[in-house]
PDB file of N, CA and C in Angstrom:
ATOM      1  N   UNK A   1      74.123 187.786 -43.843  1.00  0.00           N
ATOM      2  CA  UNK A   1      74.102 188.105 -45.268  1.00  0.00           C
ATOM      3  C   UNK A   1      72.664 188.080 -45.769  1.00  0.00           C
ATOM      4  N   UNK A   2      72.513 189.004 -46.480  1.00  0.00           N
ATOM      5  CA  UNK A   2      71.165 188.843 -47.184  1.00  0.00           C
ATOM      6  C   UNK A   2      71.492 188.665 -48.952  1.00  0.00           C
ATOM      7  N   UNK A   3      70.075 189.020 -49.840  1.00  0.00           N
ATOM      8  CA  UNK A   3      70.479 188.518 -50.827  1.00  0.00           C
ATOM      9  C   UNK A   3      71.175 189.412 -51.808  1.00  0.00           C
ATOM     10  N   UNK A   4      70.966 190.765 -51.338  1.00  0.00           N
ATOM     11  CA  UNK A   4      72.284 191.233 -51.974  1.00  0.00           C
ATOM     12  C   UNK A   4      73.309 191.260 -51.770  1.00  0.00           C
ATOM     13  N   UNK A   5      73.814 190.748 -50.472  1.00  0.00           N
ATOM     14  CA  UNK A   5      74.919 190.796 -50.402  1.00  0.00           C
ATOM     15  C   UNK A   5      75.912 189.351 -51.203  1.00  0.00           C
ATOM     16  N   UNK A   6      74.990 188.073 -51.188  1.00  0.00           N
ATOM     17  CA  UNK A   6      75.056 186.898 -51.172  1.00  0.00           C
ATOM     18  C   UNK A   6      75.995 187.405 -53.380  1.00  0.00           C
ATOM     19  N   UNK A   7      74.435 188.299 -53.576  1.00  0.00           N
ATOM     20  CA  UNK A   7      74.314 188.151 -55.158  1.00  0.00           C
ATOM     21  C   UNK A   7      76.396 189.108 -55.378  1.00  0.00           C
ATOM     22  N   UNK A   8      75.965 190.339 -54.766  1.00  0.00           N
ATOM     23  CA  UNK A   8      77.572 191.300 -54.760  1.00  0.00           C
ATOM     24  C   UNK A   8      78.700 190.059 -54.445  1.00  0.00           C
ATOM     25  N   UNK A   9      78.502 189.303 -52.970  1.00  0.00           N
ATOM     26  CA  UNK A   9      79.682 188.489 -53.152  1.00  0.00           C
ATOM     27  C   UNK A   9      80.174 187.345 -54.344  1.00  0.00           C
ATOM     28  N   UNK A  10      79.416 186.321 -55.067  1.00  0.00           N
ATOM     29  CA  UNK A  10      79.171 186.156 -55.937  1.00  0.00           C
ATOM     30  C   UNK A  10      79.845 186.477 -57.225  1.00  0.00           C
ATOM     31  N   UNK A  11      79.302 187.799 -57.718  1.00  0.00           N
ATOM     32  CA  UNK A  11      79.604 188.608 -58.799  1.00  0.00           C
ATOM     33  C   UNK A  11      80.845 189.272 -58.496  1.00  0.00           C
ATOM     34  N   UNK A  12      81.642 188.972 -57.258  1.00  0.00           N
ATOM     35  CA  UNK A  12      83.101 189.640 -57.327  1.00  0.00           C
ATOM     36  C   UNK A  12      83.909 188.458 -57.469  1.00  0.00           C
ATOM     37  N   UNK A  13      83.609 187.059 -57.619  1.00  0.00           N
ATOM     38  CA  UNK A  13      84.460 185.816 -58.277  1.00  0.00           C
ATOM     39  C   UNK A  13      84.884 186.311 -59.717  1.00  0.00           C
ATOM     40  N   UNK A  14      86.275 185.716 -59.885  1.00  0.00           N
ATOM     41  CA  UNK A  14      86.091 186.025 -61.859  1.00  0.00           C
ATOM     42  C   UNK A  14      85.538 185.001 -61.999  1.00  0.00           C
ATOM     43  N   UNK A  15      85.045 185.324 -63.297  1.00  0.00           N
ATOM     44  CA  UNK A  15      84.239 184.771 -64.782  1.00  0.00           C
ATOM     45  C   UNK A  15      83.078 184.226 -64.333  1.00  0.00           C
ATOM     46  N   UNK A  16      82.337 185.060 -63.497  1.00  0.00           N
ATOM     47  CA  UNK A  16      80.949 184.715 -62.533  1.00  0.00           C
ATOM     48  C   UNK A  16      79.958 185.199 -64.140  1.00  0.00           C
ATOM     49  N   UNK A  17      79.146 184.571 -64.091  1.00  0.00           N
ATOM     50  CA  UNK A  17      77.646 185.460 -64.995  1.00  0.00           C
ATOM     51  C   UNK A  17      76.342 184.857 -64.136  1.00  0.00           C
ATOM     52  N   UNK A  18      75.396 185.924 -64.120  1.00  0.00           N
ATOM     53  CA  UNK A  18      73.794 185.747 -63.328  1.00  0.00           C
ATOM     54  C   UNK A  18      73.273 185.403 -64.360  1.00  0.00           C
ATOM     55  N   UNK A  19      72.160 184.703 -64.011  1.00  0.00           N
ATOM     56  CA  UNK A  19      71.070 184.840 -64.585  1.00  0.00           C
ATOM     57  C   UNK A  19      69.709 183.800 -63.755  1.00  0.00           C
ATOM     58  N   UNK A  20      68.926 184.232 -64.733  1.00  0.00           N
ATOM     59  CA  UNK A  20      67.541 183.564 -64.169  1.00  0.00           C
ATOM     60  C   UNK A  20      67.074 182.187 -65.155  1.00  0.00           C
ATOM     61  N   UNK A  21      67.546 181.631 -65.289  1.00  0.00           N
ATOM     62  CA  UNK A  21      66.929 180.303 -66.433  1.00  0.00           C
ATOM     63  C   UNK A  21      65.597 179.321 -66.022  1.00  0.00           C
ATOM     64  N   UNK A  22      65.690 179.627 -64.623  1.00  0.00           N
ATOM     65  CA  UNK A  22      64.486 178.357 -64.250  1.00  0.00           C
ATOM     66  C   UNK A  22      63.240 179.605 -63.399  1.00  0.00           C
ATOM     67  N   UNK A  23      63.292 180.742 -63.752  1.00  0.00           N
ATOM     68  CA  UNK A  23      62.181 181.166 -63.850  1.00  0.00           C
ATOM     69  C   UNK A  23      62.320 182.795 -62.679  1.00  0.00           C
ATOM     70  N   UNK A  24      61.908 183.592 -62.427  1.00  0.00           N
ATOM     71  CA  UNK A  24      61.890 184.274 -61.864  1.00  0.00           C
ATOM     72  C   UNK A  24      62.367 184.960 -60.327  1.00  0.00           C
ATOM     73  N   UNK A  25      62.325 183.990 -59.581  1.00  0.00           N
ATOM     74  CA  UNK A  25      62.519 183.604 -58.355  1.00  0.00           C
ATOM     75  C   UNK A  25      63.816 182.871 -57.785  1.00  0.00           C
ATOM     76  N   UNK A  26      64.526 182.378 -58.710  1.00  0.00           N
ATOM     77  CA  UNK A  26      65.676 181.549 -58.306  1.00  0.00           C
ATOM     78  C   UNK A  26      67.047 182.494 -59.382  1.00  0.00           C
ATOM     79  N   UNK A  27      67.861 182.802 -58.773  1.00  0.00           N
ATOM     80  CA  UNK A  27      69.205 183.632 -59.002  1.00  0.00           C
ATOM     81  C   UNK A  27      70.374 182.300 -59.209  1.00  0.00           C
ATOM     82  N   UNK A  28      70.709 182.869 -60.957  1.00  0.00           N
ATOM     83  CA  UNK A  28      71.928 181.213 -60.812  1.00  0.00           C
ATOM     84  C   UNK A  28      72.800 182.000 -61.548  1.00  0.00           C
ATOM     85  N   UNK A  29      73.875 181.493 -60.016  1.00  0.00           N
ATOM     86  CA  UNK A  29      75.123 182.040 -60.577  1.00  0.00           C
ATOM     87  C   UNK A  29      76.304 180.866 -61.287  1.00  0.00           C
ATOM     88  N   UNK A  30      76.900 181.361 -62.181  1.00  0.00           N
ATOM     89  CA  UNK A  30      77.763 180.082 -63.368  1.00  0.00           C
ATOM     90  C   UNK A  30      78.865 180.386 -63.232  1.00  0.00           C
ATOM     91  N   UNK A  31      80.025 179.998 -63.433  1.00  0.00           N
ATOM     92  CA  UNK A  31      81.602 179.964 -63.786  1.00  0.00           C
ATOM     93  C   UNK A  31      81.579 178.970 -64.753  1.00  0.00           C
ATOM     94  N   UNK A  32      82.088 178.766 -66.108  1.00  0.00           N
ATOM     95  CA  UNK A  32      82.558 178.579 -67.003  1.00  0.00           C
ATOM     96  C   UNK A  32      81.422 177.654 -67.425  1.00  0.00           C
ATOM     97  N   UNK A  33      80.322 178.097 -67.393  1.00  0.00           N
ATOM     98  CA  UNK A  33      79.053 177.730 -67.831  1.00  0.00           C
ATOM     99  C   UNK A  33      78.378 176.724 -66.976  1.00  0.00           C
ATOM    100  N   UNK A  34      79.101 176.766 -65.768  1.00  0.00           N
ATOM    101  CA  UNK A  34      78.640 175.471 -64.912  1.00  0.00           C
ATOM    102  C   UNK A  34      77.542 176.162 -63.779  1.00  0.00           C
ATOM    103  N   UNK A  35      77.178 176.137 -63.103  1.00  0.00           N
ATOM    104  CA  UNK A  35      76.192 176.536 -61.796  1.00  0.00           C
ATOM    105  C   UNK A  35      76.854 176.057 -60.959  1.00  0.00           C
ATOM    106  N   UNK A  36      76.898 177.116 -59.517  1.00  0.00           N
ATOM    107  CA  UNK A  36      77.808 176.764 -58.644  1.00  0.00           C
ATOM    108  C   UNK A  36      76.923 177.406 -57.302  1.00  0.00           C
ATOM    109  N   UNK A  37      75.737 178.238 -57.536  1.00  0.00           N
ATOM    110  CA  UNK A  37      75.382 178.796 -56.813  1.00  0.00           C
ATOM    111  C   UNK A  37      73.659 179.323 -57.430  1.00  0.00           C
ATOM    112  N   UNK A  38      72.887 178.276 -56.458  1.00  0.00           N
ATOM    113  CA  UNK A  38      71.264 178.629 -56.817  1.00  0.00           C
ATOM    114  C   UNK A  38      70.490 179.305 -55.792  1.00  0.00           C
ATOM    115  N   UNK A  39      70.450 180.869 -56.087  1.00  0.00           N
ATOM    116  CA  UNK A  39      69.544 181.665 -54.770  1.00  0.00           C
ATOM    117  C   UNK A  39      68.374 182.366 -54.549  1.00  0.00           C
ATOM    118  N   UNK A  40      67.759 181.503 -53.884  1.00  0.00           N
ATOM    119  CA  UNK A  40      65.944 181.819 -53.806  1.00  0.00           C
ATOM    120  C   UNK A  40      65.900 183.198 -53.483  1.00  0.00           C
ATOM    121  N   UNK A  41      64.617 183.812 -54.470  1.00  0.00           N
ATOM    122  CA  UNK A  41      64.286 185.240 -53.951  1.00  0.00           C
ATOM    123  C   UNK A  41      63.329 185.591 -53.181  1.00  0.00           C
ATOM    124  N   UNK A  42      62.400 184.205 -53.110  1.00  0.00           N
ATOM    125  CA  UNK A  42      61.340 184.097 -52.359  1.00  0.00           C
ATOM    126  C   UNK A  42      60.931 183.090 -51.024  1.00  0.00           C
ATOM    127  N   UNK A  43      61.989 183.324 -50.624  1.00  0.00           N
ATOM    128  CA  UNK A  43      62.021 181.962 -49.434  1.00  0.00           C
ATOM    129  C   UNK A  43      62.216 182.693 -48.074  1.00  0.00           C
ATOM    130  N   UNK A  44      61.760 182.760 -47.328  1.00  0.00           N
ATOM    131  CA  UNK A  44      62.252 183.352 -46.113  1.00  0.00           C
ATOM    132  C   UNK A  44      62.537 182.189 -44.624  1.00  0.00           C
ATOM    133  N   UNK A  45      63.079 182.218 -43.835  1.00  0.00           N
ATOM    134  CA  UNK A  45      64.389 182.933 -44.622  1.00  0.00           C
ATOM    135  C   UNK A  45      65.461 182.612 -45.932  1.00  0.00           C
ATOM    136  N   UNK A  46      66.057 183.435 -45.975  1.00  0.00           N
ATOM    137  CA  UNK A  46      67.036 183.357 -47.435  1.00  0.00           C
ATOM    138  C   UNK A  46      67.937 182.239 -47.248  1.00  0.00           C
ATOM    139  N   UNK A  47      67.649 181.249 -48.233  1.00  0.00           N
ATOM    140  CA  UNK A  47      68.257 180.021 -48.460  1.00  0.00           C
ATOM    141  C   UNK A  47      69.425 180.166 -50.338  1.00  0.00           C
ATOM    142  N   UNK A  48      69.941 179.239 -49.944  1.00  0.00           N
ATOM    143  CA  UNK A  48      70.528 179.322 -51.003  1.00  0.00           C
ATOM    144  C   UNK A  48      71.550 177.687 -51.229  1.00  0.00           C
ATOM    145  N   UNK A  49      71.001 177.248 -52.381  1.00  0.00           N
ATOM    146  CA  UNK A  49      72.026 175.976 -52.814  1.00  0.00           C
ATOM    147  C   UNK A  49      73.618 175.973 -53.483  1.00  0.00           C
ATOM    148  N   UNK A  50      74.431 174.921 -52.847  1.00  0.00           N
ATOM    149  CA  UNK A  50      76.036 175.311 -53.146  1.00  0.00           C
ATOM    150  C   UNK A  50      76.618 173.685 -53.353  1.00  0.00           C
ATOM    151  N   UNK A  51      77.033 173.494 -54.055  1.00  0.00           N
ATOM    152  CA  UNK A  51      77.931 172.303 -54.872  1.00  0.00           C
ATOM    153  C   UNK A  51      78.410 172.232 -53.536  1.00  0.00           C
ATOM    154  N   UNK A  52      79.328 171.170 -53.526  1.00  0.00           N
ATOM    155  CA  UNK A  52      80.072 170.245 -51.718  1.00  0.00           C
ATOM    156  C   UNK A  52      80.372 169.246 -51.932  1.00  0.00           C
ATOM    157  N   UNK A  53      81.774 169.270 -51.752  1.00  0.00           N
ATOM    158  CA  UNK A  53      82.386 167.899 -51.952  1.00  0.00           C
ATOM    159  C   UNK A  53      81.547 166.490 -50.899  1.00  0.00           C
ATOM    160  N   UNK A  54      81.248 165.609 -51.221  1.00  0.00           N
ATOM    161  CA  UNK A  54      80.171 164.499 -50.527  1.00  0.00           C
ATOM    162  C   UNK A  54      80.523 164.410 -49.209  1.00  0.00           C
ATOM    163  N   UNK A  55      81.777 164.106 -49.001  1.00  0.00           N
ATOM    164  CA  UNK A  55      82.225 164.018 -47.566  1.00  0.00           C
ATOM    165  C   UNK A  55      81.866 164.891 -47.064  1.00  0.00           C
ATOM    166  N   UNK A  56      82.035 166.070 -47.150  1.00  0.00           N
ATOM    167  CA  UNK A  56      82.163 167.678 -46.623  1.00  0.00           C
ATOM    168  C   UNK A  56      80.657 167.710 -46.768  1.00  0.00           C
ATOM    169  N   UNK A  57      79.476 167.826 -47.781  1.00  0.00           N
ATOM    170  CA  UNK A  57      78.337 168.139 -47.217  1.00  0.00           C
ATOM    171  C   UNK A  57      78.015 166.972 -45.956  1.00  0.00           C
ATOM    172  N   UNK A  58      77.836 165.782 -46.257  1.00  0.00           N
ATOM    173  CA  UNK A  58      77.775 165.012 -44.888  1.00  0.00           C
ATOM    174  C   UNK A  58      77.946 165.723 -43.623  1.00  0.00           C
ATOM    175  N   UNK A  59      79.343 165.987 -43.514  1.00  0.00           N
ATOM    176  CA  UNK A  59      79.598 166.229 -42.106  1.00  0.00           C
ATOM    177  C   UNK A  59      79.634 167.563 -42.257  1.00  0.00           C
ATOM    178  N   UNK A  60      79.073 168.517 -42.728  1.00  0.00           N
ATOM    179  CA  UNK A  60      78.227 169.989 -42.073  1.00  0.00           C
ATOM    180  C   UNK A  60      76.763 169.764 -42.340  1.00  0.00           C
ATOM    181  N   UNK A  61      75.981 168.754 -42.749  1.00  0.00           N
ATOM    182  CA  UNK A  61      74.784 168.511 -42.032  1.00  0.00           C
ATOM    183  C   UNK A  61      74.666 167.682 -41.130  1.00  0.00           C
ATOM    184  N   UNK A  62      75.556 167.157 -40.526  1.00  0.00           N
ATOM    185  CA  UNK A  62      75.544 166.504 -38.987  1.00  0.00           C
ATOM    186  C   UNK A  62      76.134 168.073 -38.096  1.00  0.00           C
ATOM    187  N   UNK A  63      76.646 168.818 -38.410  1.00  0.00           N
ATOM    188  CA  UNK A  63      77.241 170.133 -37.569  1.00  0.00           C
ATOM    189  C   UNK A  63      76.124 170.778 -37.458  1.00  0.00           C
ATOM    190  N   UNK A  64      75.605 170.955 -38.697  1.00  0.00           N
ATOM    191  CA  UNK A  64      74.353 172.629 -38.614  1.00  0.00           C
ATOM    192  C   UNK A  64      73.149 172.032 -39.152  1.00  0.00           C
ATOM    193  N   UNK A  65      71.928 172.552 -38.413  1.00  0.00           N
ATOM    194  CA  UNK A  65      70.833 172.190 -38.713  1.00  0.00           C
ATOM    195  C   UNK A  65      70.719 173.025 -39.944  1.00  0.00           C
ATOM    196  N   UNK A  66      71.186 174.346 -40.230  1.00  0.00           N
ATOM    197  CA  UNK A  66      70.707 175.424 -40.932  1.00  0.00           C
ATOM    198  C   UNK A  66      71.402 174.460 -42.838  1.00  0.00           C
ATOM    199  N   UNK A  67      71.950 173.378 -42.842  1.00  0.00           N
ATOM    200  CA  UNK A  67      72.703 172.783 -43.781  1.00  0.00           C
ATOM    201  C   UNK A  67      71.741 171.495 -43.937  1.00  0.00           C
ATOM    202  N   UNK A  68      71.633 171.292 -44.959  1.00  0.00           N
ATOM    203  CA  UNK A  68      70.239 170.737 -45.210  1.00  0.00           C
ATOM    204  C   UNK A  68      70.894 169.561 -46.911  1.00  0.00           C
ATOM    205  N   UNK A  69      70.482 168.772 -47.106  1.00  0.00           N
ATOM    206  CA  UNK A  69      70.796 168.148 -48.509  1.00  0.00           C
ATOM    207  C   UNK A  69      69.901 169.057 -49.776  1.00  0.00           C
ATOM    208  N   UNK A  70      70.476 169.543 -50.632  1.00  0.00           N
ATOM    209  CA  UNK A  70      70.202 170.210 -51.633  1.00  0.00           C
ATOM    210  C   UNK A  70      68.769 170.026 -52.183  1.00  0.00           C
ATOM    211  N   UNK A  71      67.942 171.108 -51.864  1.00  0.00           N
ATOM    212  CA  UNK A  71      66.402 171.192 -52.545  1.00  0.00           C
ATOM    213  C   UNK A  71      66.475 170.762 -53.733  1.00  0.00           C
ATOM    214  N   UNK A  72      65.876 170.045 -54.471  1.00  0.00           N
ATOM    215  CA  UNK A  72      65.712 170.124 -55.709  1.00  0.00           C
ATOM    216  C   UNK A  72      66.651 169.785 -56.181  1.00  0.00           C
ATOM    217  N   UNK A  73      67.872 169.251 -55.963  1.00  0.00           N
ATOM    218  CA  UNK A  73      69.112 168.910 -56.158  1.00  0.00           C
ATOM    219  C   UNK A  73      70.190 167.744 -56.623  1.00  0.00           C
ATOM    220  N   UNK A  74      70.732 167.369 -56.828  1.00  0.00           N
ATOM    221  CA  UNK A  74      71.711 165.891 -56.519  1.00  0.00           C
ATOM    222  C   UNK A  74      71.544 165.911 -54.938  1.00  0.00           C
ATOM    223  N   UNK A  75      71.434 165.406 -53.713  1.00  0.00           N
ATOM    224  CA  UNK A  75      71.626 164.990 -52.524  1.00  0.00           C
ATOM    225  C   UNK A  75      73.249 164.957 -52.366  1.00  0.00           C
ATOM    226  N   UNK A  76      73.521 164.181 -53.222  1.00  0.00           N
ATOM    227  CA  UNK A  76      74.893 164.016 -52.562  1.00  0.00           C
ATOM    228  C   UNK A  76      75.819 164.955 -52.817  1.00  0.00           C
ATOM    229  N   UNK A  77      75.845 165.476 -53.727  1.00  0.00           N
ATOM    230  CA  UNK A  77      76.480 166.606 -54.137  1.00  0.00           C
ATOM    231  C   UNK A  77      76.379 168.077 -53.860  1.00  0.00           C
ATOM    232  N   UNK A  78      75.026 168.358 -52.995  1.00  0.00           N
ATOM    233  CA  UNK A  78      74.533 169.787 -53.289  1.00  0.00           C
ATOM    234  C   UNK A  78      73.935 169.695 -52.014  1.00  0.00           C
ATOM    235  N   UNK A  79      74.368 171.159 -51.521  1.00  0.00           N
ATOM    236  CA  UNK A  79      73.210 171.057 -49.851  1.00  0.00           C
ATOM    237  C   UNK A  79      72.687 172.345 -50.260  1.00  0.00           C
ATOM    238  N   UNK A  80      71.791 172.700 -49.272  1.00  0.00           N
ATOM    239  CA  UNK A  80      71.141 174.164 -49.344  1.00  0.00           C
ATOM    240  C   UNK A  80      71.491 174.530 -47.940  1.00  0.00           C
ATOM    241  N   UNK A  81      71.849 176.080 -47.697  1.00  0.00           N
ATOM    242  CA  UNK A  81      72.167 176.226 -46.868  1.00  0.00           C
ATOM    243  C   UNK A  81      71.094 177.982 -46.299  1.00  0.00           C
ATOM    244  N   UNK A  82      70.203 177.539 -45.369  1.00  0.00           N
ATOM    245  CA  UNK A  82      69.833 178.493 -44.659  1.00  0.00           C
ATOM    246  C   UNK A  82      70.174 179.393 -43.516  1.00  0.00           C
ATOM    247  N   UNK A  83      70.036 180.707 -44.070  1.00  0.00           N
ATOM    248  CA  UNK A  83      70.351 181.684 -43.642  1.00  0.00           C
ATOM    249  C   UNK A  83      69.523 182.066 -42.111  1.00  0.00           C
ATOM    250  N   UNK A  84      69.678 181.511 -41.271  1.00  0.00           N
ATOM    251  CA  UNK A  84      68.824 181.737 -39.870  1.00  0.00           C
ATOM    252  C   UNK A  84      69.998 182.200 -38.563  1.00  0.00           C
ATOM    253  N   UNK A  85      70.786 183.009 -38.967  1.00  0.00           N
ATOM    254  CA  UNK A  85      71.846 183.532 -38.411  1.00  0.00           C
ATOM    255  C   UNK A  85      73.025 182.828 -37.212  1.00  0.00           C
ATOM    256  N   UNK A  86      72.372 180.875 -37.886  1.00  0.00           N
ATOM    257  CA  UNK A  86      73.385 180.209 -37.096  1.00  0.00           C
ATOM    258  C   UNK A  86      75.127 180.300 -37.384  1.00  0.00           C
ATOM    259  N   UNK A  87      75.145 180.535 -38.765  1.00  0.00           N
ATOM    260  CA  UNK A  87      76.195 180.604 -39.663  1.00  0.00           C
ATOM    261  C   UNK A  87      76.716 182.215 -40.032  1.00  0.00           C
ATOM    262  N   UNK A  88      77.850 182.448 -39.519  1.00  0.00           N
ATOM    263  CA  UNK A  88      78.473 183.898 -39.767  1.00  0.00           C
ATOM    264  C   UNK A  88      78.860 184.471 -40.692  1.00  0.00           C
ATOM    265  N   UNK A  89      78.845 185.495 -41.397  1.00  0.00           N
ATOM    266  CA  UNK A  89      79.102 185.838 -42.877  1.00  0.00           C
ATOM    267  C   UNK A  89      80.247 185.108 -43.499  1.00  0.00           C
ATOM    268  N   UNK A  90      81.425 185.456 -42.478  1.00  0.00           N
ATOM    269  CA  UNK A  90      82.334 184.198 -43.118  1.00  0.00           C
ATOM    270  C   UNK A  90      82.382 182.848 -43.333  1.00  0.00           C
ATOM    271  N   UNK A  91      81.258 182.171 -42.574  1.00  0.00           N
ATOM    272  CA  UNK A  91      80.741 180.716 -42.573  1.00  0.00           C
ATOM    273  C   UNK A  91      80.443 180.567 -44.041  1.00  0.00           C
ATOM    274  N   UNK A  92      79.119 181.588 -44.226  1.00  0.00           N
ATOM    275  CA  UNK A  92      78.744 181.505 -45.167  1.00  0.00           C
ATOM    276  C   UNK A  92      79.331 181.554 -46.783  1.00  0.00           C
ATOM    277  N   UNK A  93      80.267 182.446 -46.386  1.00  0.00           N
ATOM    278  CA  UNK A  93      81.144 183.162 -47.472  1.00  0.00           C
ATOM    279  C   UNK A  93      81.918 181.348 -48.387  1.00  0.00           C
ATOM    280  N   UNK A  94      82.326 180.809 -47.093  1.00  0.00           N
ATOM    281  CA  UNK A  94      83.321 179.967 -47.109  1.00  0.00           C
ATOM    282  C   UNK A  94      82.622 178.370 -47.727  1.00  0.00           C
ATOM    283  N   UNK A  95      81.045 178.206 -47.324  1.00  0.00           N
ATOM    284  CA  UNK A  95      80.504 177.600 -48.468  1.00  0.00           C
ATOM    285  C   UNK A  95      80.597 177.714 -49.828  1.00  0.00           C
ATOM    286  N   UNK A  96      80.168 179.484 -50.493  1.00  0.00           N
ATOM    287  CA  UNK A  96      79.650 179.676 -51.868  1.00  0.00           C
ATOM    288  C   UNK A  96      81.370 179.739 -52.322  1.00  0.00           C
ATOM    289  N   UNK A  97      82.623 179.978 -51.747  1.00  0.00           N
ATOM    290  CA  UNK A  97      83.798 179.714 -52.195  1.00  0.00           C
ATOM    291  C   UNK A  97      83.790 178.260 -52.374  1.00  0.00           C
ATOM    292  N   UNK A  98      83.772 177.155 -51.420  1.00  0.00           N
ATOM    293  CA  UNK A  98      83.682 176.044 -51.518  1.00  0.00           C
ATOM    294  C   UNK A  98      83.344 175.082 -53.075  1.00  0.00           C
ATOM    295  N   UNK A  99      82.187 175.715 -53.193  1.00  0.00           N
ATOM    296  CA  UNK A  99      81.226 175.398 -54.622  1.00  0.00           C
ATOM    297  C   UNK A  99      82.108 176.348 -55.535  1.00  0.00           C
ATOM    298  N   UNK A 100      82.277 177.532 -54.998  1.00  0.00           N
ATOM    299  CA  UNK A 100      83.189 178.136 -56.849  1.00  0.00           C
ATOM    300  C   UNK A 100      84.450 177.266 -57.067  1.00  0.00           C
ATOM    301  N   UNK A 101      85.259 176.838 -56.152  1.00  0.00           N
ATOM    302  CA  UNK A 101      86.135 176.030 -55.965  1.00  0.00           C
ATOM    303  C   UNK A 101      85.972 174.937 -56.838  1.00  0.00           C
ATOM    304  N   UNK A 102      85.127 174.180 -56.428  1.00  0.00           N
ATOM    305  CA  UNK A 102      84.769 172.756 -56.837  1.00  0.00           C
ATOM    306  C   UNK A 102      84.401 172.758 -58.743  1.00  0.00           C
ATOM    307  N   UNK A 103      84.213 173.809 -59.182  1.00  0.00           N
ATOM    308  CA  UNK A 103      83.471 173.954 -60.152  1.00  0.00           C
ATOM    309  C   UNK A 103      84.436 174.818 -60.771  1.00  0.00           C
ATOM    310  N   UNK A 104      84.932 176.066 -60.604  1.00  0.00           N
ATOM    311  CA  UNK A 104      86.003 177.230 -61.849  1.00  0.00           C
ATOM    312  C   UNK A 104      87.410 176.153 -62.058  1.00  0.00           C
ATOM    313  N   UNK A 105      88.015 175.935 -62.971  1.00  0.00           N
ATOM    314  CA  UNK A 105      89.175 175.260 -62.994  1.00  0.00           C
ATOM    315  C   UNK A 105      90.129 176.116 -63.257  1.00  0.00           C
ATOM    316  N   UNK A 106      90.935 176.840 -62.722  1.00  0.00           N
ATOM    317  CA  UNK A 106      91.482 177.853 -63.937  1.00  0.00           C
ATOM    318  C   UNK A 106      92.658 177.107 -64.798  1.00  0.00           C
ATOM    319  N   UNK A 107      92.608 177.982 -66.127  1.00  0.00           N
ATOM    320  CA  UNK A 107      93.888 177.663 -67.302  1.00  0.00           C
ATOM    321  C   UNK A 107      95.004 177.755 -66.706  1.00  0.00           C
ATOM    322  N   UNK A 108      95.720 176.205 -67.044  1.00  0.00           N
ATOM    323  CA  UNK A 108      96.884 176.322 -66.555  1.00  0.00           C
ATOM    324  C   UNK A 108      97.803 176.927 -67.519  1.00  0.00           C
ATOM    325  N   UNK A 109      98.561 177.495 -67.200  1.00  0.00           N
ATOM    326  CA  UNK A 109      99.711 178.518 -68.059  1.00  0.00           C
ATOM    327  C   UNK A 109     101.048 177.244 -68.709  1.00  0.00           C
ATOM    328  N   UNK A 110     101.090 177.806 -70.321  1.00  0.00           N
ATOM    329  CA  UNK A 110     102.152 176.532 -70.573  1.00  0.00           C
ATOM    330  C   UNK A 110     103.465 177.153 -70.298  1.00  0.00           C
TER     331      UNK A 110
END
């Protein structure tokens, strides 16, 4: 995956919105005003930070080197995950779901 594809997958979640708030270079994607997905435009290779339940980031940074504790981040909450083609599109896919997960709640119907 690169970063358009990262940004297209992303923007096909409902109630996704982009934007740039912390400056030029970093892509943040929101669900219901929350951030669920922070993606460098200038990093090579293409990295990108994703919400993770604590347990679950733990033990995929003991699995993958390319899974890292969140740049700039909460640690415990947030890993960054680089794109160095250890991890397969669906690997990847199955993180930034992970984080929309953790974060969209949807309305429950009365």
């Amino acid at each position: 995956m690169n970063i358009e594809d990262i940004r297209t997958y992303c923007l096909s979640k409902p109630d996704v919105e982009e934007g740039m708030p912390f400056g030029d270079t970093v892509l943040v994607f929101k669900v219901g005003g929350k951030i669920f997905l922070l993606l460098s435009l200038d990093t090579q290779p293409v990295q990108f930070n994703v919400k993770c339940d604590p347990d679950r980031a733990v033990e995929l940074r003991d699995q993958f080197e390319c899974i890292i504790p969140g740049y700039h981040m909460n640690k415990k909450h947030w890993n960054t995950v680089i794109i160095d083609n250890t991890l397969s599109g669906k690997q990847l896919k199955e993180q930034i779901d992970h984080s929309y997960d953790l974060i969209f709640k949807p309305k429950k119907k009365k």
